[in-house]
N, C-alpha and C. Protein backbone atom coordinates (compact mmCIF):
# COMPACT_ATOMS: atom_id res chain seq x y z
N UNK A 1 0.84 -1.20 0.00
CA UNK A 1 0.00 0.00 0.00
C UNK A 1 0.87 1.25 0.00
N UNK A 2 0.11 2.32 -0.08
CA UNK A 2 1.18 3.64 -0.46
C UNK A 2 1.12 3.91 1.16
N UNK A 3 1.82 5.49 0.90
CA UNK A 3 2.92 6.02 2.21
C UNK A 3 2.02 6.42 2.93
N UNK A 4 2.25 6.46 3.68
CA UNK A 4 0.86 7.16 4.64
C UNK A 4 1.28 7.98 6.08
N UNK A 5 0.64 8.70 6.63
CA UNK A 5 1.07 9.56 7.95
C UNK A 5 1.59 8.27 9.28
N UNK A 6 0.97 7.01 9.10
CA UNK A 6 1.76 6.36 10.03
C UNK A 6 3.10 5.38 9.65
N UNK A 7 3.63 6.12 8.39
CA UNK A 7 4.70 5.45 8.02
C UNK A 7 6.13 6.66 8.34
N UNK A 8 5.10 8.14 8.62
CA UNK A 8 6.03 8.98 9.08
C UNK A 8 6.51 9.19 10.30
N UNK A 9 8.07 9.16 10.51
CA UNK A 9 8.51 8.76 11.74
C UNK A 9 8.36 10.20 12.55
N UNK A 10 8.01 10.32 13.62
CA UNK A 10 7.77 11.68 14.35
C UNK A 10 6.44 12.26 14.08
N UNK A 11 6.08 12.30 13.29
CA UNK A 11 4.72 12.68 12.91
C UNK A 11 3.89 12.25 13.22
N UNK A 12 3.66 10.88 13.14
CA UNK A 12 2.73 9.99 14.12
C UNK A 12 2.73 9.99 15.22
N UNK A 13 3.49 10.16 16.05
CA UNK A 13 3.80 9.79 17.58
C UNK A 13 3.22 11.25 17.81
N UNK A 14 3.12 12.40 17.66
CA UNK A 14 2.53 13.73 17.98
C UNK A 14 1.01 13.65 17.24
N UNK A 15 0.42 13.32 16.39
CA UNK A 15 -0.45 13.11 15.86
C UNK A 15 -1.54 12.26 16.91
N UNK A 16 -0.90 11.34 17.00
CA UNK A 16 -1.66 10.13 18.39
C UNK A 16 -1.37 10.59 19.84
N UNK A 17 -0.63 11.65 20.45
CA UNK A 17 -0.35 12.35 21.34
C UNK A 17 -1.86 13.12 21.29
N UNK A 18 -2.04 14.77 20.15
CA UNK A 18 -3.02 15.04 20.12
C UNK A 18 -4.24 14.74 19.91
N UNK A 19 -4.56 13.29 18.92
CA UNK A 19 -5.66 12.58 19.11
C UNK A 19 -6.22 12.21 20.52
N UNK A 20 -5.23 11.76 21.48
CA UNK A 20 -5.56 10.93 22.89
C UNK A 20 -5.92 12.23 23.69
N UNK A 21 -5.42 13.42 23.46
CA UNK A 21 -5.26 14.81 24.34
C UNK A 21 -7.39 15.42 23.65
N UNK A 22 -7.45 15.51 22.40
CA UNK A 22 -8.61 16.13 21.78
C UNK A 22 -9.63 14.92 22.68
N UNK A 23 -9.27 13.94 22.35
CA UNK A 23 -10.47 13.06 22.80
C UNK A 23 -10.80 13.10 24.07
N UNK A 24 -10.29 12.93 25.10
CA UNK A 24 -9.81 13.31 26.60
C UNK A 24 -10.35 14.30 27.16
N UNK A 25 -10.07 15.59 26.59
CA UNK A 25 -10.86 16.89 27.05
C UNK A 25 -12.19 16.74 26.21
N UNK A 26 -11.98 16.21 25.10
CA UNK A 26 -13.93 16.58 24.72
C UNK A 26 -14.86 14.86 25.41
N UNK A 27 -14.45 14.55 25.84
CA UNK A 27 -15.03 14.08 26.82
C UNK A 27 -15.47 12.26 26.42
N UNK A 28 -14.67 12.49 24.94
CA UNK A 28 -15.04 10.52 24.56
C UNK A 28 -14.44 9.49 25.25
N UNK A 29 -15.16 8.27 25.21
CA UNK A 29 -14.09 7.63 25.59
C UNK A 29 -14.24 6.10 24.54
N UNK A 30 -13.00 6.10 24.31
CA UNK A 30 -12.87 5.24 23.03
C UNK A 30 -12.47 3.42 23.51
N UNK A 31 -13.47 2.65 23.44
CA UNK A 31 -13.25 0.93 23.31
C UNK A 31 -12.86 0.66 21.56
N UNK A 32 -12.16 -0.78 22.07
CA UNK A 32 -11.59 -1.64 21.04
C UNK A 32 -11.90 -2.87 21.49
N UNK A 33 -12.32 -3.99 20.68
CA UNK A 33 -12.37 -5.27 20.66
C UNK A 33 -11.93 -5.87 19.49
N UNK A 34 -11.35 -4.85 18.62
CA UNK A 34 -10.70 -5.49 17.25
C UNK A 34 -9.32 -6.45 17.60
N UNK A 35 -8.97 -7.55 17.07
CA UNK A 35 -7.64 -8.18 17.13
C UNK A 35 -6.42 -7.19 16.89
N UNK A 36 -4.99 -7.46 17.81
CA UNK A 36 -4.57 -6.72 17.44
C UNK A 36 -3.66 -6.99 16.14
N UNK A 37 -3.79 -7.90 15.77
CA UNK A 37 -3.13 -8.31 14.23
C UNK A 37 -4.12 -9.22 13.42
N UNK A 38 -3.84 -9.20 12.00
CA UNK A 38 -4.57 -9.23 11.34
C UNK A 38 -5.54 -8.36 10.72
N UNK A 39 -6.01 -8.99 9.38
CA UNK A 39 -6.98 -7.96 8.42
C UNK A 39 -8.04 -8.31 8.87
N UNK A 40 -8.76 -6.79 8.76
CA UNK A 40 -10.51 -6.71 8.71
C UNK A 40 -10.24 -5.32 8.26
N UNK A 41 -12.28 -5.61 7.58
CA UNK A 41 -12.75 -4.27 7.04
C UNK A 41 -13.86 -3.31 8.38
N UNK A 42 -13.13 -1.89 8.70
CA UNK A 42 -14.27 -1.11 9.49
C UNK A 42 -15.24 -1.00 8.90
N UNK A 43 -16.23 -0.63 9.17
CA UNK A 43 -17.57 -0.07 9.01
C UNK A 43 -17.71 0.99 9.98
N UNK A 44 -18.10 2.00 9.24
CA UNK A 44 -18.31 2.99 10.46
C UNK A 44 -19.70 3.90 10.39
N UNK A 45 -20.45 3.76 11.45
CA UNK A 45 -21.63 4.63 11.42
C UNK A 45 -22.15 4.88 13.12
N UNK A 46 -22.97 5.72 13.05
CA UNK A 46 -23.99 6.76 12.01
C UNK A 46 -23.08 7.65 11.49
N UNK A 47 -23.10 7.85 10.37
CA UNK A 47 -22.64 8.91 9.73
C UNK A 47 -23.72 10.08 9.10
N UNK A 48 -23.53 10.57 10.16
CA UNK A 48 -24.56 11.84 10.25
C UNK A 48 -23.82 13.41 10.02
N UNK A 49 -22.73 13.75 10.03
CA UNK A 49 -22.20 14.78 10.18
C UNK A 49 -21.11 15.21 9.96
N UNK A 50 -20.46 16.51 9.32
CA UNK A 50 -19.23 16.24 8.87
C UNK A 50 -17.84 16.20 9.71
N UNK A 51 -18.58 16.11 10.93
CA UNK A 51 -17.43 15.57 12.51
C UNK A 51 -17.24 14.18 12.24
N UNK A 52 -17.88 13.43 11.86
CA UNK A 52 -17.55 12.21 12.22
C UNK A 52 -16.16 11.47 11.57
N UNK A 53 -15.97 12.30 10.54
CA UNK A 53 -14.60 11.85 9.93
C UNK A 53 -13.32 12.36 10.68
N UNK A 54 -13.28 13.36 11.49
CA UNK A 54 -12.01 13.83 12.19
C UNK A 54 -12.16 12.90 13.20
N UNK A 55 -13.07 12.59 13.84
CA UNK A 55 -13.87 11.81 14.85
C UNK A 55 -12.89 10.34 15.00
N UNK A 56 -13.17 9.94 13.68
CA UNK A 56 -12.73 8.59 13.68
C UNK A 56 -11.66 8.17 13.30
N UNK A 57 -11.10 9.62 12.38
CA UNK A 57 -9.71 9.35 12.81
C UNK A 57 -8.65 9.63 13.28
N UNK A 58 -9.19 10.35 14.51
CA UNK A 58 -9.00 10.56 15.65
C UNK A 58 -8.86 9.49 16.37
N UNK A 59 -10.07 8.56 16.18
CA UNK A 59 -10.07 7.11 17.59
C UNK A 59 -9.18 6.26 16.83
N UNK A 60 -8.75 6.21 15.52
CA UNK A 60 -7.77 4.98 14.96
C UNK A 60 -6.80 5.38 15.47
N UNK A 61 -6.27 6.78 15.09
CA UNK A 61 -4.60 7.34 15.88
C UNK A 61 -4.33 6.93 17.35
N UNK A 62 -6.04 7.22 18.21
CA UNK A 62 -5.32 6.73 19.29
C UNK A 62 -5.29 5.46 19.75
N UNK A 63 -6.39 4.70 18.70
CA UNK A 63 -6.40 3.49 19.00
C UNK A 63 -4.93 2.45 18.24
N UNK A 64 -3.93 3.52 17.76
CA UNK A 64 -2.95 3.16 16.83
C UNK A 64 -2.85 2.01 16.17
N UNK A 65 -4.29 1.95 14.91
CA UNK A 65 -4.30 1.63 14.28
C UNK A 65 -4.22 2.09 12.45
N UNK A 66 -3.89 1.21 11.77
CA UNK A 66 -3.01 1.93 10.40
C UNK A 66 -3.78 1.59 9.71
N UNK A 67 -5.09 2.68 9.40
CA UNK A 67 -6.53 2.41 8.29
C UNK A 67 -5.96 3.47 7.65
N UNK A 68 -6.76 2.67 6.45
CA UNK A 68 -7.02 2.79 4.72
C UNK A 68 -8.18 3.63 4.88
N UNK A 69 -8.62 4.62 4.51
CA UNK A 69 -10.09 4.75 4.38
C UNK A 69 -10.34 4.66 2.73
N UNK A 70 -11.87 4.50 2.93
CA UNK A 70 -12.02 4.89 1.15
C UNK A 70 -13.26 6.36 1.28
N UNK A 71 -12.85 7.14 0.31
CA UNK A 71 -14.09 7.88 0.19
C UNK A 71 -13.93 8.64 -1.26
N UNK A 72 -14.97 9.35 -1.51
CA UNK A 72 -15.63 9.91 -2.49
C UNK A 72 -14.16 10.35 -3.34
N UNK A 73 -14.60 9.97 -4.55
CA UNK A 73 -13.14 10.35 -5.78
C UNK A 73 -13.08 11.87 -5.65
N UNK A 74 -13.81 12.66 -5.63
CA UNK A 74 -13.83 14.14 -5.41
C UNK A 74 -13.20 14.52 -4.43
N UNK A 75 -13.44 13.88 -3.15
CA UNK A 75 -12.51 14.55 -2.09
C UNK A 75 -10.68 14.67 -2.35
N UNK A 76 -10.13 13.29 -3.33
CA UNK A 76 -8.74 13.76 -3.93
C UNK A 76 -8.29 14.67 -5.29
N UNK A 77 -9.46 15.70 -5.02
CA UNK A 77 -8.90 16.67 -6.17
C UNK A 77 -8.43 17.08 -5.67
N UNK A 78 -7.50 17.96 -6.66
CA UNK A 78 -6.45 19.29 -6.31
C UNK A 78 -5.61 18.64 -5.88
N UNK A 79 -5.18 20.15 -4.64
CA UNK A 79 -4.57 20.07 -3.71
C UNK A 79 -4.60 18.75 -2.45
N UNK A 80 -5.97 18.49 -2.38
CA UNK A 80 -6.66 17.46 -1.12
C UNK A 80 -5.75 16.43 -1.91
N UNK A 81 -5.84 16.11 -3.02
CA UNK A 81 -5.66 14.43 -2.99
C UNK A 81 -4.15 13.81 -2.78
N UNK A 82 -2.85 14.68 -2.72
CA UNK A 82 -1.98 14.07 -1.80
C UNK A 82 -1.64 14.04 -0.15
N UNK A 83 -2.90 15.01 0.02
CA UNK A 83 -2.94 14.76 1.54
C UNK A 83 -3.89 14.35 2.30
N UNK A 84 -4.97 13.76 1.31
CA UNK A 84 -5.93 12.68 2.02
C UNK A 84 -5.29 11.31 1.49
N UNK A 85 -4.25 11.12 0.56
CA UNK A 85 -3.68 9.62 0.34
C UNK A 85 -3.02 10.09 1.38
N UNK A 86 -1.96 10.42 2.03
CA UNK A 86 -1.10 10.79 2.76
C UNK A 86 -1.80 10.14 4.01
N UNK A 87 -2.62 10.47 4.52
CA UNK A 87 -3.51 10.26 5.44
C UNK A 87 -4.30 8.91 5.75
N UNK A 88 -4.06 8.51 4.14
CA UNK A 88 -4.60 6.91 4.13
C UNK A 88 -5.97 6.74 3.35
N UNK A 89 -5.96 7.55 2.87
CA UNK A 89 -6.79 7.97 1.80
C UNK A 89 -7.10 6.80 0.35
N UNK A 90 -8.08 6.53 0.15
CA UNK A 90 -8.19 5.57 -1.08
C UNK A 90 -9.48 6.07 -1.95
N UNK A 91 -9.38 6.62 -3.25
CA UNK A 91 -10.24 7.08 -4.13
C UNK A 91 -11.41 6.22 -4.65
N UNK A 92 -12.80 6.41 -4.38
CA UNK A 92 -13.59 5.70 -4.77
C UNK A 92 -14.69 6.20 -5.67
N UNK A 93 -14.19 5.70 -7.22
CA UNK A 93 -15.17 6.49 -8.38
C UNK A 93 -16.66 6.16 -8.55
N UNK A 94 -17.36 6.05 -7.70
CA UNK A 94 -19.01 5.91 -7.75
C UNK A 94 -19.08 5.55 -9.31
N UNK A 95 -18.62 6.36 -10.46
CA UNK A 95 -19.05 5.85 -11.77
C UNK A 95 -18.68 4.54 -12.16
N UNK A 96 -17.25 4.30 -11.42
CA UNK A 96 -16.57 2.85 -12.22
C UNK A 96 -16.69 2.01 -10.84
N UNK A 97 -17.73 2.00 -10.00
CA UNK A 97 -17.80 1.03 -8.52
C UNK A 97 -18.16 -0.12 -8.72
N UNK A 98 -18.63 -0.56 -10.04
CA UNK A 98 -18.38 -2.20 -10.31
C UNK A 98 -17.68 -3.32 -10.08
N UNK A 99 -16.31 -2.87 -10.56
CA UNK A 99 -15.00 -3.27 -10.15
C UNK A 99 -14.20 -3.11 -8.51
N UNK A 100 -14.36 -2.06 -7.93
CA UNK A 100 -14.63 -1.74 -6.45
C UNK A 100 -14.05 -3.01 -6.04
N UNK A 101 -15.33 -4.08 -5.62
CA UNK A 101 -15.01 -4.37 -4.94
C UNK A 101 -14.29 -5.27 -5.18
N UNK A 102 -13.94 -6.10 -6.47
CA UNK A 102 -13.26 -6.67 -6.74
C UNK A 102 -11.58 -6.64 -6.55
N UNK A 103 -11.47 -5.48 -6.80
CA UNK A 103 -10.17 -4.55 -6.71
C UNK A 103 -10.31 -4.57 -5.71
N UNK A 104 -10.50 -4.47 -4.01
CA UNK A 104 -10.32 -4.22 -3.01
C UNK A 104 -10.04 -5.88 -2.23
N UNK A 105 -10.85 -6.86 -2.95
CA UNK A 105 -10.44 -8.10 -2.51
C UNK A 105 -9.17 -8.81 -2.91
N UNK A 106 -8.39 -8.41 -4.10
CA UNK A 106 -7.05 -8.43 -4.63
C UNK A 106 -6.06 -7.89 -3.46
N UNK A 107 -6.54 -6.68 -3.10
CA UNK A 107 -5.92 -5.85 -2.25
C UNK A 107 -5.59 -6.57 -1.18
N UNK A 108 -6.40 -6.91 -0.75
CA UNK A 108 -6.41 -8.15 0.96
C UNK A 108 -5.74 -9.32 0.80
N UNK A 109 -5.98 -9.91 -0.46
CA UNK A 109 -5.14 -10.71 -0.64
C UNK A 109 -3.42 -10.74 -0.79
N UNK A 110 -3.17 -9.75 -1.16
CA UNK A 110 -1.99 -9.43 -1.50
C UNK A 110 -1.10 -8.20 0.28
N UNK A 111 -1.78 -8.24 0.77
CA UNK A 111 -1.21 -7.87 2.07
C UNK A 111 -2.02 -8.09 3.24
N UNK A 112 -1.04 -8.36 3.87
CA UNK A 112 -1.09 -8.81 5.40
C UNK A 112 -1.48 -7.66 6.42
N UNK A 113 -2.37 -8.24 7.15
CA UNK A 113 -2.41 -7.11 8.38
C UNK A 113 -3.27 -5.52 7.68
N UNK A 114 -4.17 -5.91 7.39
CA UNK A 114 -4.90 -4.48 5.59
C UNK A 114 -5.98 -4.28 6.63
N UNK A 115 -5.73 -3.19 6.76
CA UNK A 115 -7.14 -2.24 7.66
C UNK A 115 -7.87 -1.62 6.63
N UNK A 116 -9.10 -1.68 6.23
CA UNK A 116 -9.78 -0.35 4.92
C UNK A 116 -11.19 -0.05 6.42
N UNK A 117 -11.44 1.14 6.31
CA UNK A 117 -12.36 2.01 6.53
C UNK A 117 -13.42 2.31 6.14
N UNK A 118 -14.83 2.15 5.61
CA UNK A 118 -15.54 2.52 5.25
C UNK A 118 -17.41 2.89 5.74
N UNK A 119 -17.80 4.01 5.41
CA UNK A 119 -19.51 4.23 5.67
C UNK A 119 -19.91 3.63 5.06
N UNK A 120 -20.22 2.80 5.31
CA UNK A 120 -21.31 1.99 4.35
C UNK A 120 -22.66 3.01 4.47
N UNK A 121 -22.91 4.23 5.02
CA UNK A 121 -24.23 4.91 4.36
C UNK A 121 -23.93 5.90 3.14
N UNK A 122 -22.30 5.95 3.27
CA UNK A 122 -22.32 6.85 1.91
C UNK A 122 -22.54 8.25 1.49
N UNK A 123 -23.23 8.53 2.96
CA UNK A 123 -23.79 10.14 2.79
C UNK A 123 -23.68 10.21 4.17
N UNK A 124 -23.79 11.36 4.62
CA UNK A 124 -24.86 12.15 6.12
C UNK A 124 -25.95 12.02 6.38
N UNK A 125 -26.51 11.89 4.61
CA UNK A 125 -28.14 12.18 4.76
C UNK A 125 -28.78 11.37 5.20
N UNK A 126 -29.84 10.96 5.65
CA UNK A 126 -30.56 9.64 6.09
C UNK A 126 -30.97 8.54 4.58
N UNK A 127 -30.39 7.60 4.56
CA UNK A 127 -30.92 7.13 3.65
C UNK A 127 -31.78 5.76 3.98
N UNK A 128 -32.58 5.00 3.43
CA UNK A 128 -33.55 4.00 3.29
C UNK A 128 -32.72 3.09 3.56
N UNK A 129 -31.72 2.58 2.74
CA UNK A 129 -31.16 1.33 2.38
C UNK A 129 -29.57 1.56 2.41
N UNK A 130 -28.36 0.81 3.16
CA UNK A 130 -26.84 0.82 2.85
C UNK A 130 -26.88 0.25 1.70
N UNK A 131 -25.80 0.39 0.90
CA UNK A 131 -25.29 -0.41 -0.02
C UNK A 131 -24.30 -1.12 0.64
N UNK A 132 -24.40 -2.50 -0.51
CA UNK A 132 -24.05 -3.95 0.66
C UNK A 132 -22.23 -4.22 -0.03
N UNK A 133 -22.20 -3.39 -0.72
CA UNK A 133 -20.41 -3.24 -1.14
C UNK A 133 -19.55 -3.94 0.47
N UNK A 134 -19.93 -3.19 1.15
CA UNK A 134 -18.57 -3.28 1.66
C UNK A 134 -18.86 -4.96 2.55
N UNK A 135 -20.05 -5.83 2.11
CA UNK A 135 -20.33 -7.01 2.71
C UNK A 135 -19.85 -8.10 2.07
N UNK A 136 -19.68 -7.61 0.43
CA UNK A 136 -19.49 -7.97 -0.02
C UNK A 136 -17.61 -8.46 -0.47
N UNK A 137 -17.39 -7.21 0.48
CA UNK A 137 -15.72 -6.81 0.20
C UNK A 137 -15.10 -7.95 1.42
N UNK A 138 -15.52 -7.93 2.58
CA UNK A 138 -15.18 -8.71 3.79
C UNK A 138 -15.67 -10.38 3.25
N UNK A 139 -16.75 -10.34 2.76
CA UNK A 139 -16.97 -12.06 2.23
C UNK A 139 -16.16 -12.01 1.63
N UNK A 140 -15.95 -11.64 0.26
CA UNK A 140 -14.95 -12.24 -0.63
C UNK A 140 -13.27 -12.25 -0.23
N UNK A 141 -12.80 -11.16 0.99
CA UNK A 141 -11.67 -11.38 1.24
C UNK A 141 -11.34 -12.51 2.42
N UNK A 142 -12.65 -12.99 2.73
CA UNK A 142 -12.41 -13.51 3.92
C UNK A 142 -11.82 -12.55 5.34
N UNK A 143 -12.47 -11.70 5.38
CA UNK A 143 -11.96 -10.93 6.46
C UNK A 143 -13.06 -10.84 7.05
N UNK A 144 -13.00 -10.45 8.37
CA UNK A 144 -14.34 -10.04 9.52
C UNK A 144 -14.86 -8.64 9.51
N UNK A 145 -15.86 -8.01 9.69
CA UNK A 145 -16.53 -6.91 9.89
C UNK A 145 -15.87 -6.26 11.17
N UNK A 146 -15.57 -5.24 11.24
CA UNK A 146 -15.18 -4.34 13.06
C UNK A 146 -16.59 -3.11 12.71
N UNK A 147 -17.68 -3.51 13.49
CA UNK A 147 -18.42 -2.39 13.61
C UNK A 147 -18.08 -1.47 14.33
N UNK A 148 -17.60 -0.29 13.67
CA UNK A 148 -17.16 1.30 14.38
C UNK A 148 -18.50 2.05 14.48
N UNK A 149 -18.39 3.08 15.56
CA UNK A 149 -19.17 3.63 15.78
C UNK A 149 -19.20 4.72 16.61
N UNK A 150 -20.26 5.86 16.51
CA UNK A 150 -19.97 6.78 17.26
C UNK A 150 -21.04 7.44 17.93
N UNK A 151 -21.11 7.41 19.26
CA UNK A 151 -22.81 7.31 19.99
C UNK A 151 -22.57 9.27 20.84
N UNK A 152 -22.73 10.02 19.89
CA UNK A 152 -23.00 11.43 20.82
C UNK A 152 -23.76 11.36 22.21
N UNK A 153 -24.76 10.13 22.11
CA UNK A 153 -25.63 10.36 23.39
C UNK A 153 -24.58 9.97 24.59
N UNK A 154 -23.67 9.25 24.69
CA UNK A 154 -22.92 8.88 25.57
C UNK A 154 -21.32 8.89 25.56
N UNK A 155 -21.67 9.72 24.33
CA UNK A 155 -19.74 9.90 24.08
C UNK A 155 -18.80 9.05 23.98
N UNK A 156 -19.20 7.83 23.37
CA UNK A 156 -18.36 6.46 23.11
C UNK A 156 -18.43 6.29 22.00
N UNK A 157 -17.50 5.68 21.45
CA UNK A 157 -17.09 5.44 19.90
C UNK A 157 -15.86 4.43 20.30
N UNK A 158 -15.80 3.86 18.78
CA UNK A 158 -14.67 2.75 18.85
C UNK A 158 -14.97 1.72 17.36
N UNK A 159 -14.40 0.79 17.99
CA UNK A 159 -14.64 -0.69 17.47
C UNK A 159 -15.58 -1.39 18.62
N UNK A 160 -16.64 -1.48 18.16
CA UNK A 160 -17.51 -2.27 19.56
C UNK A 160 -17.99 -3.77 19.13
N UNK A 161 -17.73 -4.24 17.94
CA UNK A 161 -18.14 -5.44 17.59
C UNK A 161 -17.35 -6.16 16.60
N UNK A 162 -16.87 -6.88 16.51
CA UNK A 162 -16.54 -8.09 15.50
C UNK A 162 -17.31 -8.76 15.23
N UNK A 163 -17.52 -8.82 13.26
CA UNK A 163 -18.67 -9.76 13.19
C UNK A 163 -18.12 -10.56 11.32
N UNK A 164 -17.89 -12.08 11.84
CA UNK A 164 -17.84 -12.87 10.78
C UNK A 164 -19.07 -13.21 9.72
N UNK A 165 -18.85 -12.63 8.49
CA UNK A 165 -20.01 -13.21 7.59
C UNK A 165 -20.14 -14.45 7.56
N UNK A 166 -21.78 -15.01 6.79
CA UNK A 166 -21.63 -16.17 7.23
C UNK A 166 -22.61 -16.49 5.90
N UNK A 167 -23.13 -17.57 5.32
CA UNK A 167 -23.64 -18.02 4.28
C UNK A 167 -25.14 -17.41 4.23
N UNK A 168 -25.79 -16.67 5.55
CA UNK A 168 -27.10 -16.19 5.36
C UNK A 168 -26.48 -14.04 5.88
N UNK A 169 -26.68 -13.67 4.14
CA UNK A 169 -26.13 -12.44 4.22
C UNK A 169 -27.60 -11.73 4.81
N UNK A 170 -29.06 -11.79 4.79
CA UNK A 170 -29.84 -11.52 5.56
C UNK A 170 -29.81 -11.19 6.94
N UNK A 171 -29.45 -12.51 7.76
CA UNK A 171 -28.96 -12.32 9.10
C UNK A 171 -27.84 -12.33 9.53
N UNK A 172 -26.76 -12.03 8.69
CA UNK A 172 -25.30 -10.58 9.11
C UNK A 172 -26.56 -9.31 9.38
N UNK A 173 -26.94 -8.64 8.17
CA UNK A 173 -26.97 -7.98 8.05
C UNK A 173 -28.25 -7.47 9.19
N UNK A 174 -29.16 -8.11 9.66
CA UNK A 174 -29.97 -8.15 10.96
C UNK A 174 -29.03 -7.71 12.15
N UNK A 175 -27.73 -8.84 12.57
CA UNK A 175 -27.13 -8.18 13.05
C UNK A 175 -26.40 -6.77 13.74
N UNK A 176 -26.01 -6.89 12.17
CA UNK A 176 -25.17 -5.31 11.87
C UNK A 176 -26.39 -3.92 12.11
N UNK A 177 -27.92 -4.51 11.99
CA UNK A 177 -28.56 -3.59 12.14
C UNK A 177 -29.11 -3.15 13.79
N UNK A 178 -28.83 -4.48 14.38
CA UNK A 178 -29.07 -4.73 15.89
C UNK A 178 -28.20 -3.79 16.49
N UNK A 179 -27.05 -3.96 15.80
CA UNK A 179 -25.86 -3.55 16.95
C UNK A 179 -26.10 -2.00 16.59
N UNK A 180 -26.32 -1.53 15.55
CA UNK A 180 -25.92 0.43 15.47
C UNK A 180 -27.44 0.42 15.66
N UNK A 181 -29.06 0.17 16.07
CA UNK A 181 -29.90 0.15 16.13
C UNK A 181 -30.10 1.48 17.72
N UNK A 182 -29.20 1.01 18.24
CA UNK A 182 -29.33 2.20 19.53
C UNK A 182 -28.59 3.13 19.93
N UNK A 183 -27.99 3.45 18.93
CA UNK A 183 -26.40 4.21 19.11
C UNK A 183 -27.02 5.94 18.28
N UNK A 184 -26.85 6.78 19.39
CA UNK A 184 -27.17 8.29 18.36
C UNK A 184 -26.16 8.97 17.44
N UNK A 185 -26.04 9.04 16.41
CA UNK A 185 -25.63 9.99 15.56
C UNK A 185 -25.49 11.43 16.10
N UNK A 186 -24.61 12.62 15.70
CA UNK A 186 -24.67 13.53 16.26
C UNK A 186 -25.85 13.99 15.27
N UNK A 187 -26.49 13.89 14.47
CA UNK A 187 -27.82 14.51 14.08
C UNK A 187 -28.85 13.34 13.60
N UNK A 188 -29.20 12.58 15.12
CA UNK A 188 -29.76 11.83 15.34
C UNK A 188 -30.90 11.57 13.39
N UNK A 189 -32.01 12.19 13.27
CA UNK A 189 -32.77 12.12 12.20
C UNK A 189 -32.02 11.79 10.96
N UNK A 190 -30.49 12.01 10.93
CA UNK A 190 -30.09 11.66 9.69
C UNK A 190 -29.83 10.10 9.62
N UNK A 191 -29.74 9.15 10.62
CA UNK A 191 -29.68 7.76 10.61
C UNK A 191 -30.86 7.00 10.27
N UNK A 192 -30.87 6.32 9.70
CA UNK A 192 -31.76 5.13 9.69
C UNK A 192 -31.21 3.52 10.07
N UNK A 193 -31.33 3.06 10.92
CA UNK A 193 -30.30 1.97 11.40
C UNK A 193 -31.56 0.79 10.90
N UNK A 194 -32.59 0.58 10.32
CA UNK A 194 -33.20 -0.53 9.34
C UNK A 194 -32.53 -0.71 8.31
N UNK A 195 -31.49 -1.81 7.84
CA UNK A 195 -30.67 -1.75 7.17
C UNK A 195 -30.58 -2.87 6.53
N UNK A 196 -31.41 -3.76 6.45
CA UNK A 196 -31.63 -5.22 6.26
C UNK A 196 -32.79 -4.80 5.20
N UNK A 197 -32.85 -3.91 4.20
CA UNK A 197 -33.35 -4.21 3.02
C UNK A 197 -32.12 -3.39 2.01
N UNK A 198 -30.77 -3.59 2.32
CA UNK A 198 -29.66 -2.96 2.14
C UNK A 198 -30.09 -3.10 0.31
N UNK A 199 -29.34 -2.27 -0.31
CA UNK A 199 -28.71 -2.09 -2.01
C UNK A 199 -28.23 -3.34 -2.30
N UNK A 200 -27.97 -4.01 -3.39
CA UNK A 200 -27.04 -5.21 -3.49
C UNK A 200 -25.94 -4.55 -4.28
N UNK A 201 -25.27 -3.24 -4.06
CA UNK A 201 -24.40 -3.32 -4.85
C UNK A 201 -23.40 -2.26 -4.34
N UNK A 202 -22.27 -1.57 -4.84
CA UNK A 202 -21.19 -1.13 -4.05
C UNK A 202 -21.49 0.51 -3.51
């Protein structure tokens, strides 16, 4: 994988200094139950707001872990796009997302220890249905789900669940809807945590 802010020596260690210091005074407090070696894909929600991305990676720095995120091909224009790869950044073209996930299961295969990041809601906005991409990305690599999350009502966020797919993608996905089913978004109305009539596609 390319270079990233935790491949920079000094930079990281102050980076995860002020992550543990921001989180601390604003009052979160961050769990992990993820392994500490080995690949899996995050999931991260509610994604309600445009905090939740400093948010979370914020809790990986201090949880010093070395995620991939993926997001919107637009966010690496310009200027942004060597310092959201920098950051761990991975470009995702909504037009050519066919291939997605295919390309991302190559990826896992070909390295050890592969953290990727992703909303599976895709937006802020409240939507009906996730798209089931990224269920699809953890089946085919054989990797486990880490449900991330971030609950404003109680100021906890993290990794709070590990969850292995299994031959009935229905009840994963019941699951996955159980577990973020009680957790607030910081703009609560933008979640919909019924998620078990998900998209079938990336």
């Amino acid at each position: 994988m390319h270079f990233t802010i935790h491949d920079t020596p000094g930079v990281i260690h102050i980076i995860r200094l002020l992550s543990w210091l921001v989180l601390k005074l604003s009052g979160w407090k961050v769990v992990n139950v993820a392994p500490a070696t080995g690949s899996y894909l995050i999931i991260a929600a509610p994604h309600t707001s445009n905090w939740d991305f400093p948010l979370g990676i914020a809790m990986a720095y201090h949880l010093r872990l070395k995620v991939y995120f993926i997001g919107k091909h637009t966010l690496f224009e310009g200027i942004r796009g060597p310092i959201m790869r920098w950051l761990g950044g991975i470009p995702l073209n909504r037009e050519a997302s066919k291939n997605f996930v295919d390309a991302s299961i190559e990826i896992y295969a070909s390295n050890e220890n592969l953290i990727f990041a992703i909303a599976p809601e895709g937006t802020r906005a409240n939507v009906a249905r996730w798209k089931t991409g990224f269920y699809h990305m953890a089946k085919g690599a054989k990797v486990p789900l880490a449900l991330a999350y971030f609950d404003f009502a109680t100021r906890t966020g993290g990794i709070g669940k590990m969850l292995n797919t299994t031959e009935n993608m229905d009840a994963d996905m019941q699951a996955i809807a159980d577990f973020y089913r009680p957790i607030i978004g910081k703009n609560p109305s933008n979640f919909n945590p019924n998620i078990t009539g998900a998209k079938k596609n990336c």
